[in-house]
Protein backbone atom coordinates (compact mmCIF):
# COMPACT_ATOMS: atom_id res chain seq x y z
CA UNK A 1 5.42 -16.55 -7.04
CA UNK A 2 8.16 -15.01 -8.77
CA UNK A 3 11.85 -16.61 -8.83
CA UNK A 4 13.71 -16.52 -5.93
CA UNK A 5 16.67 -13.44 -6.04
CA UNK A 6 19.67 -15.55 -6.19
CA UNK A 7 21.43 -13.51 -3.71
CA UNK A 8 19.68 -14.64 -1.13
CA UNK A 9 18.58 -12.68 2.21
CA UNK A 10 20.07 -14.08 5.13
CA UNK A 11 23.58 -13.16 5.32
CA UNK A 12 23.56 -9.62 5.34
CA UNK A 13 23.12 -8.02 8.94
CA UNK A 14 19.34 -5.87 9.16
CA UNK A 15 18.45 -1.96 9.23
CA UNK A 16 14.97 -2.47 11.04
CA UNK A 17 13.36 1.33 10.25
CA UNK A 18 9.74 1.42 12.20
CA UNK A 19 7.69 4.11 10.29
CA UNK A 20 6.15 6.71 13.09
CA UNK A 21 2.96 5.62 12.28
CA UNK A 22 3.10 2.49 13.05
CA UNK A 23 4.51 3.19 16.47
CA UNK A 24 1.30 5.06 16.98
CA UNK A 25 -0.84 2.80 15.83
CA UNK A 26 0.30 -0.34 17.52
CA UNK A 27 3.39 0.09 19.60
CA UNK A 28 2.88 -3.86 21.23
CA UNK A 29 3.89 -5.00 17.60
CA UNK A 30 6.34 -2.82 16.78
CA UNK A 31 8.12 -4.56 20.31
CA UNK A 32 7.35 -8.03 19.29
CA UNK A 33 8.32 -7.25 15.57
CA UNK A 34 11.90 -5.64 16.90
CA UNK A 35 12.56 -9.04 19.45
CA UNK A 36 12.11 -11.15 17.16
CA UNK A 37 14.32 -9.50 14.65
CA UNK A 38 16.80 -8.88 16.95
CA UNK A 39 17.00 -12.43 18.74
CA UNK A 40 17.13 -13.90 15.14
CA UNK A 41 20.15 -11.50 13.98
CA UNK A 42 22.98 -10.28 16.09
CA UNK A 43 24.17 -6.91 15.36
CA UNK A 44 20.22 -5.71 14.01
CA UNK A 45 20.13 -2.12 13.90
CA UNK A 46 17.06 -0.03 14.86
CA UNK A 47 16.06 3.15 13.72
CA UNK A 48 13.25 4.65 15.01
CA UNK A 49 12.64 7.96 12.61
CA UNK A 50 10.60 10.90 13.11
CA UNK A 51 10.21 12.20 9.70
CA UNK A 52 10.67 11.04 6.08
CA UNK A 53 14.00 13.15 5.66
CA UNK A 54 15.61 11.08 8.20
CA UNK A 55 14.04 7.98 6.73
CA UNK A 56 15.89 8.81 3.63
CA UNK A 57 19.13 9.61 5.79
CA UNK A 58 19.02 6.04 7.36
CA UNK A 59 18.32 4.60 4.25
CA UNK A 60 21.51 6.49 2.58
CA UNK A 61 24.11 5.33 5.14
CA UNK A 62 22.84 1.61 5.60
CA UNK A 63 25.90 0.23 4.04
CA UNK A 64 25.65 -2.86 3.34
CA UNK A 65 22.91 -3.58 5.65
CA UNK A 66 19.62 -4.86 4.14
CA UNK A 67 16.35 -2.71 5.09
CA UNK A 68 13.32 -3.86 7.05
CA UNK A 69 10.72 -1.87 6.61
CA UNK A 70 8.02 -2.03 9.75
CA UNK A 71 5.03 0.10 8.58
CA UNK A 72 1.64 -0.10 6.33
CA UNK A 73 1.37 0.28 2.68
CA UNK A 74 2.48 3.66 2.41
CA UNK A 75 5.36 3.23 4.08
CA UNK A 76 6.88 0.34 1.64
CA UNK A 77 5.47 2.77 -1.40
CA UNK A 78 8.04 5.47 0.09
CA UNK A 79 10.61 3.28 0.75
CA UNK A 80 10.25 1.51 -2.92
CA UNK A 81 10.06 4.82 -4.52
CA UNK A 82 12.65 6.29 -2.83
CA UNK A 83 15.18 3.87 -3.86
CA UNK A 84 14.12 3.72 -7.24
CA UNK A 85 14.94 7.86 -7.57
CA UNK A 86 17.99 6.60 -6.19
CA UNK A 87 18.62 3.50 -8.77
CA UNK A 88 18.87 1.52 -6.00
CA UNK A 89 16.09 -0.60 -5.99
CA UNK A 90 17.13 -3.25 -8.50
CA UNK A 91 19.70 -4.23 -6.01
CA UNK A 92 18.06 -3.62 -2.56
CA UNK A 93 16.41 -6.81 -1.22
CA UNK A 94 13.81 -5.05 1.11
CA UNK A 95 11.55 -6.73 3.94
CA UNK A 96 8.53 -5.45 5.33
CA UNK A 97 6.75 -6.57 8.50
CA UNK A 98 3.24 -5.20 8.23
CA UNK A 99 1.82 -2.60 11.52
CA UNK A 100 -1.16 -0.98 10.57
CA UNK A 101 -5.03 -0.84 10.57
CA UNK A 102 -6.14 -3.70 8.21
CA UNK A 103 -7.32 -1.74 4.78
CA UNK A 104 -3.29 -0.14 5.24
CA UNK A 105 -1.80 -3.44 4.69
CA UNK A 106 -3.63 -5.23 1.83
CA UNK A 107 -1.09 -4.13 -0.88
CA UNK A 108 1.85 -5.50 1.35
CA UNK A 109 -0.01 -8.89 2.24
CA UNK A 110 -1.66 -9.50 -1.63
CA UNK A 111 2.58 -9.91 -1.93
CA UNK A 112 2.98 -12.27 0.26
CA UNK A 113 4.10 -11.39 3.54
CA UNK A 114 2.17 -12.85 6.52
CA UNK A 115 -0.28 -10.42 8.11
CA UNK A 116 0.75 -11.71 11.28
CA UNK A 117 3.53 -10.01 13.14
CA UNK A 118 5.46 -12.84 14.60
CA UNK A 119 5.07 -15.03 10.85
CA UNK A 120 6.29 -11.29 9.10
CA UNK A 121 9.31 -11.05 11.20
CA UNK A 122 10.39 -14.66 10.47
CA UNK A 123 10.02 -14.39 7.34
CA UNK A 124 12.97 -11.56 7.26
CA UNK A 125 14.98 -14.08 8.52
CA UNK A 126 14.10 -17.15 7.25
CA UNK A 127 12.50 -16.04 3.66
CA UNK A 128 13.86 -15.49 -0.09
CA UNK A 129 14.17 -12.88 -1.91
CA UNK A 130 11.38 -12.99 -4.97
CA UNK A 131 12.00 -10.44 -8.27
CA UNK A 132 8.03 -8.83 -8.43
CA UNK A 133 7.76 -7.09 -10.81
CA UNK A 134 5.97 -3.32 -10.65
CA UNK A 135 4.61 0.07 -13.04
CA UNK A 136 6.24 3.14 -13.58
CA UNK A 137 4.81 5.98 -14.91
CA UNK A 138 6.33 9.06 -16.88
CA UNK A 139 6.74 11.00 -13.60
CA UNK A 140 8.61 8.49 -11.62
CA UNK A 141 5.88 7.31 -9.61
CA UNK A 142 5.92 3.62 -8.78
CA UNK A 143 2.92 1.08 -8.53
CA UNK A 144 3.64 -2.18 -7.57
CA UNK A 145 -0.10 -3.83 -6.61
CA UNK A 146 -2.00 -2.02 -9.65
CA UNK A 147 -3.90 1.20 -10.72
CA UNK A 148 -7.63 2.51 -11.20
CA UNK A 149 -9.42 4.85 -12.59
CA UNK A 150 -11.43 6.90 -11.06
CA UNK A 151 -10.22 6.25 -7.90
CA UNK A 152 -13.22 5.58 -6.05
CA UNK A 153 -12.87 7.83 -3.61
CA UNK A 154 -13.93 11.24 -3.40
CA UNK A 155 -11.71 14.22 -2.79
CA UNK A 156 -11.54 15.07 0.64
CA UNK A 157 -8.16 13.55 1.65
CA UNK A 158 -8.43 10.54 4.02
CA UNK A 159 -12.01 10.00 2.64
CA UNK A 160 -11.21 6.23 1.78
CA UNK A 161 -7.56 6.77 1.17
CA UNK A 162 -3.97 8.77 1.34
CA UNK A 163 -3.95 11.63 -1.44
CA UNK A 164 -0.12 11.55 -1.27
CA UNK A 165 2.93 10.57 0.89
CA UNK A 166 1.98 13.05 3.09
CA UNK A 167 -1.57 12.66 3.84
CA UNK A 168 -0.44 8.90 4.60
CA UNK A 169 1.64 10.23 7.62
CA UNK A 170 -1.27 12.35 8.81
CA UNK A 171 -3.69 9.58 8.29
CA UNK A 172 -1.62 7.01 9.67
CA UNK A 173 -1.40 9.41 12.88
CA UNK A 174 -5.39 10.17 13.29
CA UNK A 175 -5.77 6.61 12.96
CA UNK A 176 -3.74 5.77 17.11
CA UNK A 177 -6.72 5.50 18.51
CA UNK A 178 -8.82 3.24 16.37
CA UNK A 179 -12.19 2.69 17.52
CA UNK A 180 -12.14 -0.84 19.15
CA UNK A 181 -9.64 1.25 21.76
CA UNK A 182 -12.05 4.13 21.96
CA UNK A 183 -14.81 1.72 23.14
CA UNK A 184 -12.58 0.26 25.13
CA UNK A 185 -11.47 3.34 26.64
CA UNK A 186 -14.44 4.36 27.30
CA UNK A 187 -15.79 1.50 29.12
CA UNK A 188 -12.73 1.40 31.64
CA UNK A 189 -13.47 5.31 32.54
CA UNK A 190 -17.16 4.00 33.47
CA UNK A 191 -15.96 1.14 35.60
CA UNK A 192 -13.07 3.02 37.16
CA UNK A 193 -14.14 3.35 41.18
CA UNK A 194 -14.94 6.27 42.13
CA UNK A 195 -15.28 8.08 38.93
CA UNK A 196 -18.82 9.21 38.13
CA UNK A 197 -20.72 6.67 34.78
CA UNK A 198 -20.48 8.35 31.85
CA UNK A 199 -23.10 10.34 30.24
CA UNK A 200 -24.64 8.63 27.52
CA UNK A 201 -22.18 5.87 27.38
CA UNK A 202 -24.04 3.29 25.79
CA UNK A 203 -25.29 5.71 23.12
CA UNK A 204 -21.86 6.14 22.34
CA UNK A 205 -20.79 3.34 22.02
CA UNK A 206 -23.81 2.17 19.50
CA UNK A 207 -22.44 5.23 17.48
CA UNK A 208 -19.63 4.22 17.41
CA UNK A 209 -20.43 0.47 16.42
CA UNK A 210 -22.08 1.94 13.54
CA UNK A 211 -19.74 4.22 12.11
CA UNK A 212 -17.17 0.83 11.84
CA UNK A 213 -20.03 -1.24 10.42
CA UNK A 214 -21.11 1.55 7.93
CA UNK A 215 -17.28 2.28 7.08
CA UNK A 216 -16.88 -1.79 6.51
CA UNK A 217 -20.61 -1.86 4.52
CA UNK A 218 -19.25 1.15 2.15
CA UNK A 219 -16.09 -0.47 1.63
CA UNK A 220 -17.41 -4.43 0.98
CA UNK A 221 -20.33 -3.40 -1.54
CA UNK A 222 -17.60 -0.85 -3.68
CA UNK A 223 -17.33 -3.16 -6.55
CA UNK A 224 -21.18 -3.56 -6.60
CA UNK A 225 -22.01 0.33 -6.87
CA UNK A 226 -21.91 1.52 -10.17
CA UNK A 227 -18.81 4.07 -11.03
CA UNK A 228 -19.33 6.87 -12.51
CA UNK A 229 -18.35 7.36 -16.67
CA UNK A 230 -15.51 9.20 -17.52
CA UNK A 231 -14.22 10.18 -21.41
CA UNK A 232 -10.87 8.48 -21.89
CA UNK A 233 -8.85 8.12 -24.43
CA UNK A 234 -6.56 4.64 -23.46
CA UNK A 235 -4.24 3.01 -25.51
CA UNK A 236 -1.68 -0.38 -24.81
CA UNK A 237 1.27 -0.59 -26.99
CA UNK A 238 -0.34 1.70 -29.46
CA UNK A 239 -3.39 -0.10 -29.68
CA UNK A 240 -6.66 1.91 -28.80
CA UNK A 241 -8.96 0.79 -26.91
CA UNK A 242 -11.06 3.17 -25.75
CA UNK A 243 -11.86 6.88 -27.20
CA UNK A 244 -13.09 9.91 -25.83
CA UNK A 245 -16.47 9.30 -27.35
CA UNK A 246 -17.18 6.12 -25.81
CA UNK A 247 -17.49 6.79 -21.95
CA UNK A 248 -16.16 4.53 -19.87
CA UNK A 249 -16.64 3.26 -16.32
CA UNK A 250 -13.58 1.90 -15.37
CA UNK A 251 -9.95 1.52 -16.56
CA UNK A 252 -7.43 -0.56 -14.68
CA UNK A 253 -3.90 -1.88 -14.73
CA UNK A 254 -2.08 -4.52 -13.21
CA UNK A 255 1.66 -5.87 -13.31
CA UNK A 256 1.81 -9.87 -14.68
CA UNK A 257 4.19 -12.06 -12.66
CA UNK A 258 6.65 -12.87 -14.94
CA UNK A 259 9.95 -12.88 -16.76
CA UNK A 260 8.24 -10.52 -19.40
CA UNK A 261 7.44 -7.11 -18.39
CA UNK A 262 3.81 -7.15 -19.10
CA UNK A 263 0.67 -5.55 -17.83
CA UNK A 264 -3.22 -6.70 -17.86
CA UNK A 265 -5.03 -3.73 -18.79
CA UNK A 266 -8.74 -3.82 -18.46
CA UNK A 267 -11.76 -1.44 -19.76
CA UNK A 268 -14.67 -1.61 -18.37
CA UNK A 269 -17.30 0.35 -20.36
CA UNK A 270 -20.18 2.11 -19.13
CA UNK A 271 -22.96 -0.14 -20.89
CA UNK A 272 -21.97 -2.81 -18.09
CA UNK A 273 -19.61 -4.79 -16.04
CA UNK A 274 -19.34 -7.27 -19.13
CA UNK A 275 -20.63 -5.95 -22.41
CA UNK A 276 -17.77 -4.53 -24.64
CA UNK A 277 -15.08 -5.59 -21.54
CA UNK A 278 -11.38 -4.80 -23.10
CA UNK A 279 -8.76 -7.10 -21.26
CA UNK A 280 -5.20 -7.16 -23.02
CA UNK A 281 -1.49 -7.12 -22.09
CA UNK A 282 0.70 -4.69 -23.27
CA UNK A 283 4.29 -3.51 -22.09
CA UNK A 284 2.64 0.32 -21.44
CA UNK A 285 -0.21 2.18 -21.51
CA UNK A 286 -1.19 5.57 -21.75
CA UNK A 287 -4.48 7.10 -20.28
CA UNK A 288 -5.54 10.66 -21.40
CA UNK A 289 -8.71 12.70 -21.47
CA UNK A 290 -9.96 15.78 -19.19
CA UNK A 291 -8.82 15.76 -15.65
CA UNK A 292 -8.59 12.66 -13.81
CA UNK A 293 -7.53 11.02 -10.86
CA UNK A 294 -6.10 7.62 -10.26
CA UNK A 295 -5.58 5.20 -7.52
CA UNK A 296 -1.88 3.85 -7.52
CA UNK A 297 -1.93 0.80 -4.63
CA UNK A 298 -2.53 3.00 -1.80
CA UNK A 299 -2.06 6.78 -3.25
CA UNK A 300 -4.78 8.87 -5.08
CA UNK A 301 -2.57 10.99 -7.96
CA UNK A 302 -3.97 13.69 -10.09
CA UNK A 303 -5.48 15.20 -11.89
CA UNK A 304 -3.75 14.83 -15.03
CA UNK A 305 -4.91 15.27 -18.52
CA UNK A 306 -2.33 12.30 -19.57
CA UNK A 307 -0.20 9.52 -18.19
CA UNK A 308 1.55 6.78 -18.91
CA UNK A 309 2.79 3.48 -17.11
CA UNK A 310 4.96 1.50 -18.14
CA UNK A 311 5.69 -2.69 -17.19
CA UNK A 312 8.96 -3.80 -15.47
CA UNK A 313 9.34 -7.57 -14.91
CA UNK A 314 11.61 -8.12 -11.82
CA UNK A 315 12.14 -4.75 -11.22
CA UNK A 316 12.63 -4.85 -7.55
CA UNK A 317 13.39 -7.39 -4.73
CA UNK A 318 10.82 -8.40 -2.22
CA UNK A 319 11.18 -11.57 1.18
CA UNK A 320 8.63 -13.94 1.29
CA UNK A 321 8.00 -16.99 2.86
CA UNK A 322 10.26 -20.13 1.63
C-alpha cells in the first residue's frame, strides 16, 4: 500500500454524490451506504445527480467538503478525471463506496476498498488517505488500474465493456434489472394468486441461466484464448521494444506503487505467452502503429495511430482501510 496522505481524512465534513446508475442498479445499498455515512458524520451532504453536468456542478461548489463517490468504476474514472482537468486532484482526498454489478467494480476494489457496502462506508470514515499513483496520456485521459492492447472486446459498445463516459451511463442503466431479479421476477408473477402460470416459464428461466453462465465462461477463459496480432511500434523511455515488423499479441501497462513514477510495461509477442516476453519499467511509453484500440481500466479509447502514457507516482489521493 502506498503511504498514508498526511492530511488525513476524517476531519473534513462529506459531499456523498450517488452516481444515477447506481441508484438503478441497487437502490437498498445506496440507503445503507447514505446511513451509515450520515450516522458516522454530522452535517454529510447528499447529492443525488441526474446527469454528469450537475456532477461537475456539485463537485465545483463542495468547498471544503471532501467527496464520496457512491458508484462503479466509471463513475470514480469521471470523477478522477474530472478533477485532474481541473488540477484538483493532487489535493482532493476522494472516497468511493462501490454500487454496481460485480465486473463494474474490480478497478475500485483491486485499490483497496471493501466490496462490501457497510465495510466501504466505514472505511470513509474511519480510513487514510493513500497517494496511488496513476497514467496519463497525451490527451488528458487518466488510467489509474492499467491499460491493454487490443482491448479484448469487440466493437459493439457494451459488448464486454463502456466505449466512453457515456456508454458507461447507458450501460450502467440497461444493467437495473440484472438477471438474478428477472428470474426472480418472473417466478413471483407465476406464483401470484390468481394470475394465470406463465407460458414457458421454466424455458425461460434455463435461458436465462445460460446466458449468465456463458457471459461468466467468456469472461473466466479470456486470458486463455489467444489474441489476435497487431503491428506495433512500442517504445519505454526511448527504448524499442517492439517494431512494426514483429507482430505482436499483446501490449500492456501498469502503474508501480511507489515513490518513483514508474510503469511495468509488458509485450507479449505473437510466437507465445512466454517466448520473446518484454517486461521493463520506464517513466512513459508510447504505442503507435495502424489504428488501434485500447482498454484504459474500464473505458475502450480509440482508434489512434499513436499514444503515449506517461507514470505519476502519488498523483492522486485515495481512503482505504487503516
Amino acid at each position: 500500500m502506498s503511504a498514508p496522505d498526511p492530511t488525513g481524512t476524517s476531519q473534513a465534513p462529506l459531499l456523498v454524490i450517488v452516481d444515477p446508475a447506481a441508484r438503478l442498479w441497487d437502490g437498498e445499498s445506496v440507503r445503507i451506504a447514505r446511513d451509515v455515512l450520515c450516522a458516522g458524520a454530522p452535517g454529510t451532504k447528499v447529492c443525488l445527480p441526474e446527469s454528469q453536468e450537475e456532477i461537475e456542478r456539485a463537485l465545483a461548489r463542495r468547498g471544503s467538503r471532501r467527496p464520496v463517490i457512491v458508484g462503479d468504476d466509471a463513475a470514480l474514472l469521471r470523477t478522477v478525471q474530472l478533477l485532474y482537468r481541473e488540477r484538483e486532484l493532487r489535493d482532493t482526498a476522494l472516497s468511493v463506496v462501490p454500487v454496481g454489478a460485480l465486473d463494474r467494480i474490480t478497478l475500485v476494489c483491486g485499490l483497496g476498498v471493501p466490496a462490501d457496502t457497510v465495510s466501504a462506508a466505514r472505511t470513509v470514515l474511519d480510513g487514510v488517505g493513500s497517494r496511488l499513483g496513476l497514467l496519463i496520456d497525451d490527451s488528458g485521459g487518466v488510467v489509474l488500474g492499467g491499460l491493454h492492447i487490443p482491448d479484448g472486446a469487440d466493437r459493439t459498445p457494451g459488448a464486454d465493456g463502456p466505449e466512453s463516459a457515456s456508454d458507461a451511463d447507458e450501460a450502467g442503466a440497461a444493467q437495473a434489472r440484472p438477471m438474478g431479479k428477472m428470474l426472480r421476477e418472473l417466478t413471483a408473477r407465476s406464483s401470484t394468486p390468481g394470475r394465470a402460470p406463465l407460458s414457458g416459464l421454466s424455458r425461460t428461466r434455463r435461458s436465462l441461466s445460460r446466458s449468465v453462465r456463458a457471459v461468466r465462461g467468456v469472461r473466466g477463459v479470456r486470458g486463455e484464448i489467444p489474441l489476435p496480432a497487431q503491428r506495433l511500434r512500442v517504445e519505454a523511455d526511448g527504448e524499442l521494444l517492439a517494431d512494426l515488423d514483429q507482430p505482436v499479441a499483446e501490449v500492456s501497462v501498469t502503474p508501480v506503487k511507489g515513490a518513483k513514477s514508474l510503469a511495468q510495461v509488458t509485450v507479449r509477442p505473437q510466437a507465445g505467452p512466454e517466448s520473446g516476453l518484454v517486461r521493463v519499467l520506464a517513466s512513459a511509453v508510447t504505442v503507435s502503429g495502424p489504428d488501434f484500440h485500447y482498454r484504459a481500466d474500464a473505458l475502450v479509447g480509440g482508434p489512434v495511430r499513436v499514444r503515449t502514457w506517461t507514470a505519476l507516482a502519488g498523483a492522486w489521493s485515495l481512503t482505504l482501510p487503516a
